[in-house]
PDB file of N, CA and C in Angstrom:
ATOM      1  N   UNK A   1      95.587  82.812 123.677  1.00  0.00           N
ATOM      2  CA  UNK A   1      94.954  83.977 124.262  1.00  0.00           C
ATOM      3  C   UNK A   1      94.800  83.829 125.771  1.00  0.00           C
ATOM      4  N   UNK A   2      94.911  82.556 126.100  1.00  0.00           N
ATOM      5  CA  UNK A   2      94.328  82.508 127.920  1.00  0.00           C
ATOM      6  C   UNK A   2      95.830  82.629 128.409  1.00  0.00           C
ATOM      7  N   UNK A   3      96.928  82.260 127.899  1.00  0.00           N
ATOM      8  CA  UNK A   3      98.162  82.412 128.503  1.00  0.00           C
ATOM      9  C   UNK A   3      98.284  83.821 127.979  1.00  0.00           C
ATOM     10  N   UNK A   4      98.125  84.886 127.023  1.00  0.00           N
ATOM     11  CA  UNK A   4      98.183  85.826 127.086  1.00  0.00           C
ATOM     12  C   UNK A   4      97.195  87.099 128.117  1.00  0.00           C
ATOM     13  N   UNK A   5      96.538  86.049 128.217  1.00  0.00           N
ATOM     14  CA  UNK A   5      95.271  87.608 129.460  1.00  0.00           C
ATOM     15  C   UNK A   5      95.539  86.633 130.894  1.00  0.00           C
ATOM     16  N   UNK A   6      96.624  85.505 131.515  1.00  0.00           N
ATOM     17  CA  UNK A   6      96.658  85.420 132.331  1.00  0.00           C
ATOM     18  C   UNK A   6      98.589  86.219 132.625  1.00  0.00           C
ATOM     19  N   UNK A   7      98.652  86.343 131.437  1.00  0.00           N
ATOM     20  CA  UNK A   7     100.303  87.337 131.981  1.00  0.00           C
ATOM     21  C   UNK A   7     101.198  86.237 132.118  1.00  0.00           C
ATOM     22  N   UNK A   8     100.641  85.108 131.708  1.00  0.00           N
ATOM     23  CA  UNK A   8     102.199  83.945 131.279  1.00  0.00           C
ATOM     24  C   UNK A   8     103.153  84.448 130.277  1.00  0.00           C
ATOM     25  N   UNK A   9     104.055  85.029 130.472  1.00  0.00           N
ATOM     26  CA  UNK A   9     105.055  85.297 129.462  1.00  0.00           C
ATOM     27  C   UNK A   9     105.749  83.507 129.131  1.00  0.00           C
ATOM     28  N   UNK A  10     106.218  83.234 130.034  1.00  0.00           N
ATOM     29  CA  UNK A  10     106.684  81.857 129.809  1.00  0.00           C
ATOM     30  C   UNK A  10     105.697  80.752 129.004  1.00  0.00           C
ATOM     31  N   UNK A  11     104.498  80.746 129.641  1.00  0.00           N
ATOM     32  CA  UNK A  11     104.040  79.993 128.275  1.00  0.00           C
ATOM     33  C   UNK A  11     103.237  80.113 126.933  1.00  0.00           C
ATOM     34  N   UNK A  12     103.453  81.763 126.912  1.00  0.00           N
ATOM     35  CA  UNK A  12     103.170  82.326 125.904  1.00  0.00           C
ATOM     36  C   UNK A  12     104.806  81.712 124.745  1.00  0.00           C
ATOM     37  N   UNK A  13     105.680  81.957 125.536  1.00  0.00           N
ATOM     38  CA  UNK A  13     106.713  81.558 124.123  1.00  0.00           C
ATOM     39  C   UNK A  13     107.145  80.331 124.421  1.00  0.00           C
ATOM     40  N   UNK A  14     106.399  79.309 125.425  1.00  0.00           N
ATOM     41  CA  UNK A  14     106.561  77.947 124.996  1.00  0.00           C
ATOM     42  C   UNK A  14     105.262  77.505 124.023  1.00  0.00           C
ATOM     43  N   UNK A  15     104.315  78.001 124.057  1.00  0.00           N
ATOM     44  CA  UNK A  15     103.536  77.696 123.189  1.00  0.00           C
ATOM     45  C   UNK A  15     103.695  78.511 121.169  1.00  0.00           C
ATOM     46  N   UNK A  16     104.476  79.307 121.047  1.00  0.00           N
ATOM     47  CA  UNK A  16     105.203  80.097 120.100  1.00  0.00           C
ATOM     48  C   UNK A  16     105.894  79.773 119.296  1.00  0.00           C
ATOM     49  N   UNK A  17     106.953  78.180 120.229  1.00  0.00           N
ATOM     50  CA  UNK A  17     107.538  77.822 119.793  1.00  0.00           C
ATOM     51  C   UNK A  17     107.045  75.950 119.478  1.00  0.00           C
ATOM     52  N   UNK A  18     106.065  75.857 119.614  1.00  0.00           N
ATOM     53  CA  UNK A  18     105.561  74.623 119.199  1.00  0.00           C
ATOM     54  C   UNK A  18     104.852  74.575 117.203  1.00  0.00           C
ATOM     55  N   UNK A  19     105.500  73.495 117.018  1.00  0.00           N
ATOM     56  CA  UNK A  19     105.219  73.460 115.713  1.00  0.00           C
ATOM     57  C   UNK A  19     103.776  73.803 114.875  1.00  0.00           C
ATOM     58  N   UNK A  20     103.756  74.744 114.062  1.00  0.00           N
ATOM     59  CA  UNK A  20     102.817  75.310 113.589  1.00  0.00           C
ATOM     60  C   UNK A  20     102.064  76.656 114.420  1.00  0.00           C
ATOM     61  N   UNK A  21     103.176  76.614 115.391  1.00  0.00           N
ATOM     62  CA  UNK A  21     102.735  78.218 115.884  1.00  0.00           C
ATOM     63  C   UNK A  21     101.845  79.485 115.319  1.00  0.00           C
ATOM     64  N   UNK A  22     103.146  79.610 113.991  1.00  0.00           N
ATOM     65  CA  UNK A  22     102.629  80.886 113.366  1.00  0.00           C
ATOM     66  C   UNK A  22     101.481  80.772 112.486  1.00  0.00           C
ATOM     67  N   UNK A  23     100.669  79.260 112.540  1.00  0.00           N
ATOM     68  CA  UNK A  23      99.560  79.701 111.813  1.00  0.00           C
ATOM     69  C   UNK A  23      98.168  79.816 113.084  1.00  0.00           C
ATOM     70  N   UNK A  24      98.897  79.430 113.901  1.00  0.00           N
ATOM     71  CA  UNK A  24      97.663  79.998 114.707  1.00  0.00           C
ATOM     72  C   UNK A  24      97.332  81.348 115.535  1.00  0.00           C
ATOM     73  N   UNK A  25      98.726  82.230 115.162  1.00  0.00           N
ATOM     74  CA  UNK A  25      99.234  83.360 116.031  1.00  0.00           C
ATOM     75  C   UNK A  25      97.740  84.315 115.838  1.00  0.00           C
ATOM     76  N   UNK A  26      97.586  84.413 115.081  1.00  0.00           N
ATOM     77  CA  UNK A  26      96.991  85.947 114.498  1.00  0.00           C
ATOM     78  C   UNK A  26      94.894  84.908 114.546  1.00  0.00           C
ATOM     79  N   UNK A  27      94.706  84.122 115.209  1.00  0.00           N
ATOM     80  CA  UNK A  27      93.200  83.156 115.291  1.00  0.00           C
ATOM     81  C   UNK A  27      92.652  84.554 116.127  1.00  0.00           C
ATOM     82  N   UNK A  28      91.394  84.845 115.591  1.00  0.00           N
ATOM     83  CA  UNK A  28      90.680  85.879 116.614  1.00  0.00           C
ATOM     84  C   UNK A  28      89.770  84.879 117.745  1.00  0.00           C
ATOM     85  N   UNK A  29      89.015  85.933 118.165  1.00  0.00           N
ATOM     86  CA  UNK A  29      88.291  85.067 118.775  1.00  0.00           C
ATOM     87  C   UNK A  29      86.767  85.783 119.157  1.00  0.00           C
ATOM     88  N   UNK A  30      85.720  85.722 119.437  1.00  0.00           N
ATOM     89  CA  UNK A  30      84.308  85.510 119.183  1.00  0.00           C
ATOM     90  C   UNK A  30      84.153  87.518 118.561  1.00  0.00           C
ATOM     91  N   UNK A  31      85.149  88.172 119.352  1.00  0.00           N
ATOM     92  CA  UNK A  31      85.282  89.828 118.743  1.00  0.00           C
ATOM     93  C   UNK A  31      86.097  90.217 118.137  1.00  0.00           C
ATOM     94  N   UNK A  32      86.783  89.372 117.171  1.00  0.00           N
ATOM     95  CA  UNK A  32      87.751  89.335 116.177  1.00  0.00           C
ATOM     96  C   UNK A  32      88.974  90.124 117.030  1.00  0.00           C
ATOM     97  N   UNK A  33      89.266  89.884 118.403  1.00  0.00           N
ATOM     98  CA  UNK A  33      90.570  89.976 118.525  1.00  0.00           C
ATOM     99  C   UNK A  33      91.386  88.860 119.261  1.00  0.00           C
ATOM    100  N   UNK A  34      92.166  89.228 118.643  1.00  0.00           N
ATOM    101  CA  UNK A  34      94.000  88.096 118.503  1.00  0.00           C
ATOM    102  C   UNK A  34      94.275  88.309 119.760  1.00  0.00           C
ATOM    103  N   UNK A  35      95.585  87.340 120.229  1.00  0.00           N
ATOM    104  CA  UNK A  35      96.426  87.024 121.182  1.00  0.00           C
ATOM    105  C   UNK A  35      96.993  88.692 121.367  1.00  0.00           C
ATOM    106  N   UNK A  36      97.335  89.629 120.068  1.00  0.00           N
ATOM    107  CA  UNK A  36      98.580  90.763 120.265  1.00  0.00           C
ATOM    108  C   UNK A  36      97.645  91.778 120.589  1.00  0.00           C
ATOM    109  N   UNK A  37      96.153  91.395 120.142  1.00  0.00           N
ATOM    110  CA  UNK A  37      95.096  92.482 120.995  1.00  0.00           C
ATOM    111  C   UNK A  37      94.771  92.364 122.153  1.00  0.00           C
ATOM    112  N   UNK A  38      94.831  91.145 122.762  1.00  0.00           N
ATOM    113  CA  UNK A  38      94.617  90.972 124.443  1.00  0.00           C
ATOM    114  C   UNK A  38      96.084  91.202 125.151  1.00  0.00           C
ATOM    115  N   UNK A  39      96.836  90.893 124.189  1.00  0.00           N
ATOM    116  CA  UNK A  39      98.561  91.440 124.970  1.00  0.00           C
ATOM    117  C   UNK A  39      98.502  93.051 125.127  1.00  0.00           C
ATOM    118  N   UNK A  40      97.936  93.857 123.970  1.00  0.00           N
ATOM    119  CA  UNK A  40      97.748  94.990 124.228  1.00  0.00           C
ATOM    120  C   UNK A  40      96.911  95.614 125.376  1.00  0.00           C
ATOM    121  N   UNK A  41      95.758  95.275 125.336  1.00  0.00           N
ATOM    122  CA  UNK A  41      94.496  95.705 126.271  1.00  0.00           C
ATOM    123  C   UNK A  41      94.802  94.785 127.848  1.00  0.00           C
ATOM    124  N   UNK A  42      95.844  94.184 127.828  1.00  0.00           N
ATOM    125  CA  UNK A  42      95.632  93.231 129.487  1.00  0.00           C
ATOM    126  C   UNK A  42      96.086  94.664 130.985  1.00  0.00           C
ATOM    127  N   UNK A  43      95.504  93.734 131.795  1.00  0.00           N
ATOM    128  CA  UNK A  43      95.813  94.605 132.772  1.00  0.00           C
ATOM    129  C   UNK A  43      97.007  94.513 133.252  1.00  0.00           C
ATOM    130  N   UNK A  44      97.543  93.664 132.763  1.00  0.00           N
ATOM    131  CA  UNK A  44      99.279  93.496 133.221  1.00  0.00           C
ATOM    132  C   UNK A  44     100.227  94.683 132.847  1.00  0.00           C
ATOM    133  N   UNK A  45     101.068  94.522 133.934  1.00  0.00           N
ATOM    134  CA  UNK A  45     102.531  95.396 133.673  1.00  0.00           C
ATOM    135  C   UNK A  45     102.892  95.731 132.097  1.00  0.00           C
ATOM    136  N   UNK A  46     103.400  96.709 132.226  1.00  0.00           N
ATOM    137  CA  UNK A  46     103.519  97.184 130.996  1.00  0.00           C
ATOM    138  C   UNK A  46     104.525  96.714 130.330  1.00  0.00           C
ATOM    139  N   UNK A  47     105.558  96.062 131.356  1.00  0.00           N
ATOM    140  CA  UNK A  47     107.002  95.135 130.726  1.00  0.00           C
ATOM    141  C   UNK A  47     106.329  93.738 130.593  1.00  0.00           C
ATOM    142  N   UNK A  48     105.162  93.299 131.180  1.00  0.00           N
ATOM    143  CA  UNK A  48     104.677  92.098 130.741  1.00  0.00           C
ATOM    144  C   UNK A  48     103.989  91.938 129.041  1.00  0.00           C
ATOM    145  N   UNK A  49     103.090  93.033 129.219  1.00  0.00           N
ATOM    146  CA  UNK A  49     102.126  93.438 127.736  1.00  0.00           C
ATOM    147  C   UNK A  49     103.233  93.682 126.731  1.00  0.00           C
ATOM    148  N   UNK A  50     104.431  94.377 127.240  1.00  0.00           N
ATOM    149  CA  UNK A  50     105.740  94.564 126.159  1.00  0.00           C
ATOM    150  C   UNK A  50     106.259  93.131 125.612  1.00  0.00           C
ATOM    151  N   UNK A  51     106.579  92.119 126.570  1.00  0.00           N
ATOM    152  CA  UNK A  51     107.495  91.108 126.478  1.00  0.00           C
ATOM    153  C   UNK A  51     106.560  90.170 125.892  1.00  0.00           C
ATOM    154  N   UNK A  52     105.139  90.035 125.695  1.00  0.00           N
ATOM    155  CA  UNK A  52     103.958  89.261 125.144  1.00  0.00           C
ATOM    156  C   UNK A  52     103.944  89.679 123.823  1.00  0.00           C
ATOM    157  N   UNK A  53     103.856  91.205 123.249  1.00  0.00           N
ATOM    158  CA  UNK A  53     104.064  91.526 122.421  1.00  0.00           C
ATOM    159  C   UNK A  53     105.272  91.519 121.423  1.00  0.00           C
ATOM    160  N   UNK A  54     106.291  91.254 121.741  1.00  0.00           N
ATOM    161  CA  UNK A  54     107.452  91.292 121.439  1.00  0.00           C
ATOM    162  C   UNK A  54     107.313  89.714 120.766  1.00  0.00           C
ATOM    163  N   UNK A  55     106.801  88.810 121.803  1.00  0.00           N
ATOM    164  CA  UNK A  55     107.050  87.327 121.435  1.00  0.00           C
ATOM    165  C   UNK A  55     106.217  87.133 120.573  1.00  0.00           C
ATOM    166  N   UNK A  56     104.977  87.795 120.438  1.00  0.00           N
ATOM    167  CA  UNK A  56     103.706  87.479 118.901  1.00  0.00           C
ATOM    168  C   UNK A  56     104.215  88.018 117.702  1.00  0.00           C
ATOM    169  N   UNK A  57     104.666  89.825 117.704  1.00  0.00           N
ATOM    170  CA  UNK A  57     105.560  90.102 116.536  1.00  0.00           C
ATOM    171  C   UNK A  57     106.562  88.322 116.145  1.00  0.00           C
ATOM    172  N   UNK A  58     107.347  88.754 117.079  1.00  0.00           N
ATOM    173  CA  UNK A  58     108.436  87.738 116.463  1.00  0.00           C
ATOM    174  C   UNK A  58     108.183  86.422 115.950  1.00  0.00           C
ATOM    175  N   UNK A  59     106.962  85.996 116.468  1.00  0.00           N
ATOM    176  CA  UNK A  59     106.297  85.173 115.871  1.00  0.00           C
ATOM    177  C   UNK A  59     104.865  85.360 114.417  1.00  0.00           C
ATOM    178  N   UNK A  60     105.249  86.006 113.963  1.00  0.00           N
ATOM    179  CA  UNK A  60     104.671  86.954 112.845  1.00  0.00           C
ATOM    180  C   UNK A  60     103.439  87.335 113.191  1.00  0.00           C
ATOM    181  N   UNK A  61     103.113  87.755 114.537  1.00  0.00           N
ATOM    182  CA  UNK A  61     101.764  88.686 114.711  1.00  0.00           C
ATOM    183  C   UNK A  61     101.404  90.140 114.210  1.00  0.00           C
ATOM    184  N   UNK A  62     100.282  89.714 113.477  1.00  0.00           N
ATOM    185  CA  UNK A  62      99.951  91.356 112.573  1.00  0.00           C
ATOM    186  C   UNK A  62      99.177  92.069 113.741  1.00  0.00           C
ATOM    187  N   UNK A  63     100.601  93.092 113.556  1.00  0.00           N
ATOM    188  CA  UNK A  63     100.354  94.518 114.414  1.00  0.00           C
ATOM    189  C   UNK A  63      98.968  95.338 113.006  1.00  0.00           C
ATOM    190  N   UNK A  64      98.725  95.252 112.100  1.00  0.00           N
ATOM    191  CA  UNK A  64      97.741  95.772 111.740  1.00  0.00           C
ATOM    192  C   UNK A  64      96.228  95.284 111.843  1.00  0.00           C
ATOM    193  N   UNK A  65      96.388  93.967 112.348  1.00  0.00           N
ATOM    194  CA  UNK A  65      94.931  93.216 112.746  1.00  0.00           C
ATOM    195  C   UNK A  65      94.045  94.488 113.427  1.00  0.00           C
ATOM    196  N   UNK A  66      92.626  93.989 113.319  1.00  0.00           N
ATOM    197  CA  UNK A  66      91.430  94.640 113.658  1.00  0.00           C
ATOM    198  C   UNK A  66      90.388  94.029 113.764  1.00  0.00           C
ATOM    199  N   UNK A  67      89.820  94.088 115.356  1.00  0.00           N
ATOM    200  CA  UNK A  67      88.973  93.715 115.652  1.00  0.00           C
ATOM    201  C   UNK A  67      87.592  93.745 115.258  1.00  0.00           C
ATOM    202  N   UNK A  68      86.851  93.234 115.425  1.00  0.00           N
ATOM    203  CA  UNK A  68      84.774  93.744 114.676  1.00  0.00           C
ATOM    204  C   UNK A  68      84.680  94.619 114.832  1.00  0.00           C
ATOM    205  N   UNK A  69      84.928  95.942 115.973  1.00  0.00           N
ATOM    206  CA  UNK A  69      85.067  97.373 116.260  1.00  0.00           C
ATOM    207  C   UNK A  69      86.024  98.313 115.018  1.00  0.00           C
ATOM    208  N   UNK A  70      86.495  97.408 114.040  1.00  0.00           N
ATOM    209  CA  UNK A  70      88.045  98.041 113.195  1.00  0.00           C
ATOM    210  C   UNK A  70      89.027  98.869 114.285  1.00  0.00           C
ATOM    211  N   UNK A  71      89.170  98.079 115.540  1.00  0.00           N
ATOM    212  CA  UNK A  71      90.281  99.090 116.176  1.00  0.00           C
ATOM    213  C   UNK A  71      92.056  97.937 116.320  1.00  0.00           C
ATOM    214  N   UNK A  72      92.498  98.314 115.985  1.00  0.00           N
ATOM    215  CA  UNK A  72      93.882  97.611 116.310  1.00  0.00           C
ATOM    216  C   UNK A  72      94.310  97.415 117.279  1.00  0.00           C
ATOM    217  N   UNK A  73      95.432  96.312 117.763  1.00  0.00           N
ATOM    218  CA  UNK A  73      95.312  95.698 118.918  1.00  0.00           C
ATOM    219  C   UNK A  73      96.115  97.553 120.212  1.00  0.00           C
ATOM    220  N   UNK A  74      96.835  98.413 119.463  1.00  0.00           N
ATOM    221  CA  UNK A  74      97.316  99.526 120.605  1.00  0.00           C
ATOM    222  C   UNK A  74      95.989 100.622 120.979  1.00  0.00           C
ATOM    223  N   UNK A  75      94.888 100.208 120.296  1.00  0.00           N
ATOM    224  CA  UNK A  75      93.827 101.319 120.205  1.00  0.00           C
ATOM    225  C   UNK A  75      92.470 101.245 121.589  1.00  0.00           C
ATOM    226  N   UNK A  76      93.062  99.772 121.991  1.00  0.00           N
ATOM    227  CA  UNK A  76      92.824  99.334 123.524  1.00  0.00           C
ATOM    228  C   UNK A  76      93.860  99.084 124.386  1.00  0.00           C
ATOM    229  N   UNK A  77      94.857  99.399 124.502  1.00  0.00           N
ATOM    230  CA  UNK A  77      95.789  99.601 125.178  1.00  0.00           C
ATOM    231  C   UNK A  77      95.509 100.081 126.684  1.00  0.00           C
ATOM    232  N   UNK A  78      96.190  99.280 127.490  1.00  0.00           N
ATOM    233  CA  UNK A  78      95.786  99.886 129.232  1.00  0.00           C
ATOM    234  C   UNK A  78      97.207 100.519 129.665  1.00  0.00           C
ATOM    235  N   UNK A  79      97.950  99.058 129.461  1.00  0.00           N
ATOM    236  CA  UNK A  79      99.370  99.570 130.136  1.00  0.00           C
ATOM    237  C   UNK A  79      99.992 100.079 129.298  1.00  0.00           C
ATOM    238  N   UNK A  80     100.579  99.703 128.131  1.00  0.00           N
ATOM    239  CA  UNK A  80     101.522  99.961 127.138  1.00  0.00           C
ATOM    240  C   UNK A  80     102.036 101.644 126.918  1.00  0.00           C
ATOM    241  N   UNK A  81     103.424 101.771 127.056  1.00  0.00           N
ATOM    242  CA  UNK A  81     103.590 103.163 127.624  1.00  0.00           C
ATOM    243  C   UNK A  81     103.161 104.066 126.281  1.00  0.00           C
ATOM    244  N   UNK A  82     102.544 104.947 126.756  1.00  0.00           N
ATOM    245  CA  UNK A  82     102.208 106.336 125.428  1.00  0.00           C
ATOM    246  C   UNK A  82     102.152 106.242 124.360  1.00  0.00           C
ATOM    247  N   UNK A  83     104.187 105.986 123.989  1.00  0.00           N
ATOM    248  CA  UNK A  83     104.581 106.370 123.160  1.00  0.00           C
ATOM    249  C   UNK A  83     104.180 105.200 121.957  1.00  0.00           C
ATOM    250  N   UNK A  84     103.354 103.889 122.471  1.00  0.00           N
ATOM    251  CA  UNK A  84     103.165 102.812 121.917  1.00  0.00           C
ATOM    252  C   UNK A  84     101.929 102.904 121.651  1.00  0.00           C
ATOM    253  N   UNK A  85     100.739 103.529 121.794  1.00  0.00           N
ATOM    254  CA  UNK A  85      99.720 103.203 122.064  1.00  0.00           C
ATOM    255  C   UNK A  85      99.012 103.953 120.732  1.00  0.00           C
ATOM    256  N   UNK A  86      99.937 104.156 119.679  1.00  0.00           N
ATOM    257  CA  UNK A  86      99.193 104.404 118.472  1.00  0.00           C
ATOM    258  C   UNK A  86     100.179 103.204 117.535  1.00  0.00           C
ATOM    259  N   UNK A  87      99.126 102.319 116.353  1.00  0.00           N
ATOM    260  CA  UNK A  87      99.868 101.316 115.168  1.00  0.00           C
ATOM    261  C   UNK A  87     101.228 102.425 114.712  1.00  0.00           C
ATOM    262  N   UNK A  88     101.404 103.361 114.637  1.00  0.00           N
ATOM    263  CA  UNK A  88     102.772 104.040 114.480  1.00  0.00           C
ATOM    264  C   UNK A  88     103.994 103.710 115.522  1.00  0.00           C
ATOM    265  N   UNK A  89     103.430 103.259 116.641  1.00  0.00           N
ATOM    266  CA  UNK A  89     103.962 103.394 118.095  1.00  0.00           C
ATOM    267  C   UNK A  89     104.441 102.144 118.038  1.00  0.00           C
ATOM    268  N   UNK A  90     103.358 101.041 117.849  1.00  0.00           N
ATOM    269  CA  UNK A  90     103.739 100.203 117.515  1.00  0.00           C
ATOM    270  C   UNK A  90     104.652  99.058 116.784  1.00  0.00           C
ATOM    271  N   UNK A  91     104.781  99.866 115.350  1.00  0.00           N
ATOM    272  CA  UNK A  91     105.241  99.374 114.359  1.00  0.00           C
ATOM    273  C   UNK A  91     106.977 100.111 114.183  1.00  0.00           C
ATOM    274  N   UNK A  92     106.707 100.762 115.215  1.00  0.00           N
ATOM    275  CA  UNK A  92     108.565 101.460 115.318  1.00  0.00           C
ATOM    276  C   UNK A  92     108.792 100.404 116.296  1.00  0.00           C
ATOM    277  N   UNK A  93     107.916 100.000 117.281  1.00  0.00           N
ATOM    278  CA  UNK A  93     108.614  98.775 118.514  1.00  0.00           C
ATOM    279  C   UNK A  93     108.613  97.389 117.434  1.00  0.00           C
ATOM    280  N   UNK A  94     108.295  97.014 116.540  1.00  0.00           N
ATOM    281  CA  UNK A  94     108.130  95.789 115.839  1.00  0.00           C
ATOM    282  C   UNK A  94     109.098  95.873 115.110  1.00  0.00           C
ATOM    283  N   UNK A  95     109.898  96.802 114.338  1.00  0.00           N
ATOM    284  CA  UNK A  95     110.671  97.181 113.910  1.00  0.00           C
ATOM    285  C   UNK A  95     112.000  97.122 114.369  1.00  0.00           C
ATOM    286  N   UNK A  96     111.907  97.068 115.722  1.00  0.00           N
ATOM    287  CA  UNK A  96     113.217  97.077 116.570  1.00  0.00           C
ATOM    288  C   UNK A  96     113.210  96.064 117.239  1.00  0.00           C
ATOM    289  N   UNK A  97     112.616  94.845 116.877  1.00  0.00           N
ATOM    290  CA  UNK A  97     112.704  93.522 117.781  1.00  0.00           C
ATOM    291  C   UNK A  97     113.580  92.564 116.768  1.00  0.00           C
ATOM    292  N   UNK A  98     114.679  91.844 117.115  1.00  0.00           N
ATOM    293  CA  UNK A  98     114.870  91.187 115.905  1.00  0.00           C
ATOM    294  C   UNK A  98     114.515  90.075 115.697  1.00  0.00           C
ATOM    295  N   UNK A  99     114.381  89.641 114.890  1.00  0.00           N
ATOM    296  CA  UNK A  99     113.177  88.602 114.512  1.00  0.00           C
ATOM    297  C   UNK A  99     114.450  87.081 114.843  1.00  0.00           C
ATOM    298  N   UNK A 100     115.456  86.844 115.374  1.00  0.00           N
ATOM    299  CA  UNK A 100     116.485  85.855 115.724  1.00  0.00           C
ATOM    300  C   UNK A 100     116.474  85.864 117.003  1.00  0.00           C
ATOM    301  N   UNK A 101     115.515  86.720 117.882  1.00  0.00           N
ATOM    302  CA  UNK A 101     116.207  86.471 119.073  1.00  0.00           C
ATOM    303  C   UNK A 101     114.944  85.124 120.061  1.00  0.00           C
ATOM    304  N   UNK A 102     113.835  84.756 119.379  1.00  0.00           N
ATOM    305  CA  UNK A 102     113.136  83.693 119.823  1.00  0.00           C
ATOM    306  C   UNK A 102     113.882  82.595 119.723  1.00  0.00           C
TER     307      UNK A 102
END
């Protein structure tokens, strides 16, 4: 989460790719939100919050997670363009990432 709300793309997927990654992908934290909810809500570029997101999907991050609020990680969304910013929006971009290219 701290390489995700500081806009490290790089060591967001060096840490992704360290063994036992995917069981820590989806760990909340004190407001039950995940790494793909602070990738959503960061103040970063919107190709940054994209390319963060892209690397947690592919690393099996649940785009349906929900925070103590029950809101999902696009339902705080800053940058993420429009068309993303509803779990529908979402789950068509998760859909189109292929899961071989990490």
């Amino acid at each position: 989460m701290v390489a995700v709300n500081r806009g490290n793309v790089e060591l967001v997927e060096y840490l992704l790719r360290q063994p036992g990654a995917a069981d820590h992908v989806d760990k909340a934290d004190h407001g039950g939100r995940t790494a793909m909810h602070h990738a959503a809500m960061s103040g970063h570029t919107s190709g940054t919050s994209l390319a963060m997101l892209k690397l947690l999907i592919q690393a099996g991050g649940d785009i349906h997670a929900k925070d103590r609020q029950g809101a999902h990680p696009t339902q705080k969304a800053k940058t993420l363009p429009a068309k993303m910013r509803t779990k529908y929006g979402l789950q068509r971009f998760a859909a189109s990432v292929p899961k071989d290219e990490l």
